[in-house]
N, C-alpha and C. Protein backbone atom coordinates (compact mmCIF):
# COMPACT_ATOMS: atom_id res chain seq x y z
N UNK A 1 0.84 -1.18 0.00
CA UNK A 1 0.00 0.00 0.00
C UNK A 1 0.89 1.25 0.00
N UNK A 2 0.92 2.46 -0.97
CA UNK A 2 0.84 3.34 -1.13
C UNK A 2 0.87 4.20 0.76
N UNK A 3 2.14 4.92 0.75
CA UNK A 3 1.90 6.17 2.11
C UNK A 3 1.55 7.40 1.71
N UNK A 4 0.34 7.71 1.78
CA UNK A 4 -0.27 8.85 1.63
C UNK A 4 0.43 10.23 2.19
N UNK A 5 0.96 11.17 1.64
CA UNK A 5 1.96 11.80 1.49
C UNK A 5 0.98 13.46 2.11
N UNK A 6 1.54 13.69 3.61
CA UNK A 6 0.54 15.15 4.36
C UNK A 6 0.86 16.45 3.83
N UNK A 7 -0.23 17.04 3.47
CA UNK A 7 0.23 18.38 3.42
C UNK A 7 0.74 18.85 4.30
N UNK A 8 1.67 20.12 3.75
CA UNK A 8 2.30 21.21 4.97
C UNK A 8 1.42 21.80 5.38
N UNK A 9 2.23 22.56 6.89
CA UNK A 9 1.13 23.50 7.23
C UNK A 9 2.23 24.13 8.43
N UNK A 10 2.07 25.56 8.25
CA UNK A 10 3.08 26.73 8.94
C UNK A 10 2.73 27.11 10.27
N UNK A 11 3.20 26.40 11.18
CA UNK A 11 2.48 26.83 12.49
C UNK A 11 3.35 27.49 13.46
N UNK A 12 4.52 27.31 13.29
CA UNK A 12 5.69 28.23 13.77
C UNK A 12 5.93 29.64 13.43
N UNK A 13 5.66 30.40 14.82
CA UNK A 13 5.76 31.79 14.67
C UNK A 13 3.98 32.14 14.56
N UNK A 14 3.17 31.49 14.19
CA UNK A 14 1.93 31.70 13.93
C UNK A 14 1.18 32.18 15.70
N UNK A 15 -0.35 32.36 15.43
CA UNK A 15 -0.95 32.31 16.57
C UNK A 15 -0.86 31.19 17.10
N UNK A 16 -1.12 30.98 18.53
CA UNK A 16 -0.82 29.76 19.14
C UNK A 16 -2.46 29.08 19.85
N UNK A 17 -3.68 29.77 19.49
CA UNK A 17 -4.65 29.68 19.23
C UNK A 17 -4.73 28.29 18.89
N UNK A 18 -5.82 27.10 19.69
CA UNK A 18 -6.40 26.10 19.07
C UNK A 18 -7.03 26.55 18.29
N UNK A 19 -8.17 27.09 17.97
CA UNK A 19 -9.06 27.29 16.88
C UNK A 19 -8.22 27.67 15.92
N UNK A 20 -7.20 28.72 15.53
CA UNK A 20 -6.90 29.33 14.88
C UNK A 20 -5.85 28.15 14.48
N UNK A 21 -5.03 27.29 15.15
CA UNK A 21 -4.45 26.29 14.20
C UNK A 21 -5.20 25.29 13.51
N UNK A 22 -6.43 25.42 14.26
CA UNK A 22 -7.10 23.98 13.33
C UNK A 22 -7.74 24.53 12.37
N UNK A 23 -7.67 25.73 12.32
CA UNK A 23 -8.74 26.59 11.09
C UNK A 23 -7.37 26.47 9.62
N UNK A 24 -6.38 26.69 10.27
CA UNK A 24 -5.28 26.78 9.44
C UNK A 24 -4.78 25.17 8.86
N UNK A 25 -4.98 24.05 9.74
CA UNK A 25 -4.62 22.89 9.52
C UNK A 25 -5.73 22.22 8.24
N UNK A 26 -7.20 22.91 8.79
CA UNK A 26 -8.40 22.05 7.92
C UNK A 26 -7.86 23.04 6.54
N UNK A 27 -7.64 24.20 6.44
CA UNK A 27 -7.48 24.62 4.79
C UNK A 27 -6.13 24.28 4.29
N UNK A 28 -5.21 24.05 4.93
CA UNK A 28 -3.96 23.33 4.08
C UNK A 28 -4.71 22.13 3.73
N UNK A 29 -5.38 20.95 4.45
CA UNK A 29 -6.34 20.01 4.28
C UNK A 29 -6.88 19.97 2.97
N UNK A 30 -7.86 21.01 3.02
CA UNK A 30 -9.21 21.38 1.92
C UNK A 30 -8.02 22.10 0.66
N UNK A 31 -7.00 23.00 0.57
CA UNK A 31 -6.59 23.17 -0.79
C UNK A 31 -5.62 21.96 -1.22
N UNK A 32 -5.46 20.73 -0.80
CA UNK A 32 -4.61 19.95 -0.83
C UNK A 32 -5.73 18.47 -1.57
N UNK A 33 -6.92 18.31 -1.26
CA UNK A 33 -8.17 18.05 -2.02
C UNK A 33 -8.23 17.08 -0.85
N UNK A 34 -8.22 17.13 0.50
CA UNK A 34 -8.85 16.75 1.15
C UNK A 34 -9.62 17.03 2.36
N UNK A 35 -10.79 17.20 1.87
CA UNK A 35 -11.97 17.78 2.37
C UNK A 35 -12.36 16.36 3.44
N UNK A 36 -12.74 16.17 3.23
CA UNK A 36 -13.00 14.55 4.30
C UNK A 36 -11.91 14.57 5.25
N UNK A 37 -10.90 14.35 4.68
CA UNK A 37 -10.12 14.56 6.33
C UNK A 37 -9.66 15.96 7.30
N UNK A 38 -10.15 17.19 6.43
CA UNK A 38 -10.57 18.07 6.84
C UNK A 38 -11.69 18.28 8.02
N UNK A 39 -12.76 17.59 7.20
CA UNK A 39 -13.80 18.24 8.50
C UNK A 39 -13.75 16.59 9.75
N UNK A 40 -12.75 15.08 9.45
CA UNK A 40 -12.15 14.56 10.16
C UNK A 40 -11.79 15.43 11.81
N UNK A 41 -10.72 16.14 10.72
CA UNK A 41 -9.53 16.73 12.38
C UNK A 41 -10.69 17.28 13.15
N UNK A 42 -11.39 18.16 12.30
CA UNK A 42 -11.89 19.13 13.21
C UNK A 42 -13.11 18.43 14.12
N UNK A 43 -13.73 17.22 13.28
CA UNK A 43 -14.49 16.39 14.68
C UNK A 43 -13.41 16.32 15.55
N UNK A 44 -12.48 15.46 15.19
CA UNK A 44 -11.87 14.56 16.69
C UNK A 44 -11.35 16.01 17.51
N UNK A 45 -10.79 16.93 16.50
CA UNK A 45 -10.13 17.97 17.99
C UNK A 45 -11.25 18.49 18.63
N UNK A 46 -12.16 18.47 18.21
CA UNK A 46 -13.57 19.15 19.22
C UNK A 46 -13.95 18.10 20.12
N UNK A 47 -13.64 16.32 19.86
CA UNK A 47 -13.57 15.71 21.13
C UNK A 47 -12.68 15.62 21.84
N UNK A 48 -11.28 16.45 21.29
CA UNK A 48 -10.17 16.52 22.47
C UNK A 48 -10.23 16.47 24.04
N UNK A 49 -9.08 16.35 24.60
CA UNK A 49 -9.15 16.52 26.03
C UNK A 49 -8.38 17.29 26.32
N UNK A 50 -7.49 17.74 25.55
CA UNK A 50 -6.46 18.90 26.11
C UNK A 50 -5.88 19.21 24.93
N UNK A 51 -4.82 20.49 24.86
CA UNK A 51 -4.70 21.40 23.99
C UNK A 51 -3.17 20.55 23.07
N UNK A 52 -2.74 20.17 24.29
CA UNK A 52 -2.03 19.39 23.42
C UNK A 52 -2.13 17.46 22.63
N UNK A 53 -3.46 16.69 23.42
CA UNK A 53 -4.29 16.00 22.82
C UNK A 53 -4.46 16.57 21.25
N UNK A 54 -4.89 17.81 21.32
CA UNK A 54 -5.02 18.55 20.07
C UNK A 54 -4.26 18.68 19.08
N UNK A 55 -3.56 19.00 19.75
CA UNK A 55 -2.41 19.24 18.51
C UNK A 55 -2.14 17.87 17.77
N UNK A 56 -1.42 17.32 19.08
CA UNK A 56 -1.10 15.37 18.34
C UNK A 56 -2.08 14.92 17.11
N UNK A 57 -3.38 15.74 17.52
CA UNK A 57 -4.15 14.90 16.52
C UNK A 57 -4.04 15.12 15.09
N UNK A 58 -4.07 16.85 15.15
CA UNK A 58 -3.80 17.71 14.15
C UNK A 58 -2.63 17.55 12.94
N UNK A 59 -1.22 16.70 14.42
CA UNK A 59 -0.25 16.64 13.77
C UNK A 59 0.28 15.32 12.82
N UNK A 60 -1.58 14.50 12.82
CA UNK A 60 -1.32 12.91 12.68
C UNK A 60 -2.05 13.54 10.76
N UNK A 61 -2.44 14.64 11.12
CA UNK A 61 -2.99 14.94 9.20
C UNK A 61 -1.77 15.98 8.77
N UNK A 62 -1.15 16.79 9.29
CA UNK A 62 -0.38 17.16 8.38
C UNK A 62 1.22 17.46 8.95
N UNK A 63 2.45 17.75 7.66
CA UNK A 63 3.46 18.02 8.31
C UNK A 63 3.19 19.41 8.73
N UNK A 64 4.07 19.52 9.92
CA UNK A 64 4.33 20.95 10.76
C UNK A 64 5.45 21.47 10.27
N UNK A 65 5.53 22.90 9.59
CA UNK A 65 6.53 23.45 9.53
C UNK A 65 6.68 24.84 10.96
């Protein structure tokens, strides 16, 4: 099987905002043509338990620059 290859996404130096990284994580997501695992992250991080739960999850769909 094929390793499905993550979009980037610039989070260094950025706001440090949950919302505002996952707003930034789902559109690297959505211009990258995946919309499905887009609105994915943003279920599971809204069942998060903590901010950095969050992130991990965030960081399992795309690379972090």
């Amino acid at each position: 099987m094929e390793e499905q290859i993550k979009p980037t996404c610039k989070l260094v130096g950025e706001d440090g905002n949950i919302f505002s990284i996952l707003g930034r994580v789902s559109r690297a997501l959505k211009e990258n043509g995946k919309a499905d695992e887009a609105k994915e992250v943003i279920e599971q991080v809204m069942l998060s338990g903590s901010y950095d739960e969050a992130l991990q999850i965030m960081m399992e769909y795309v690379e972090v620059e």
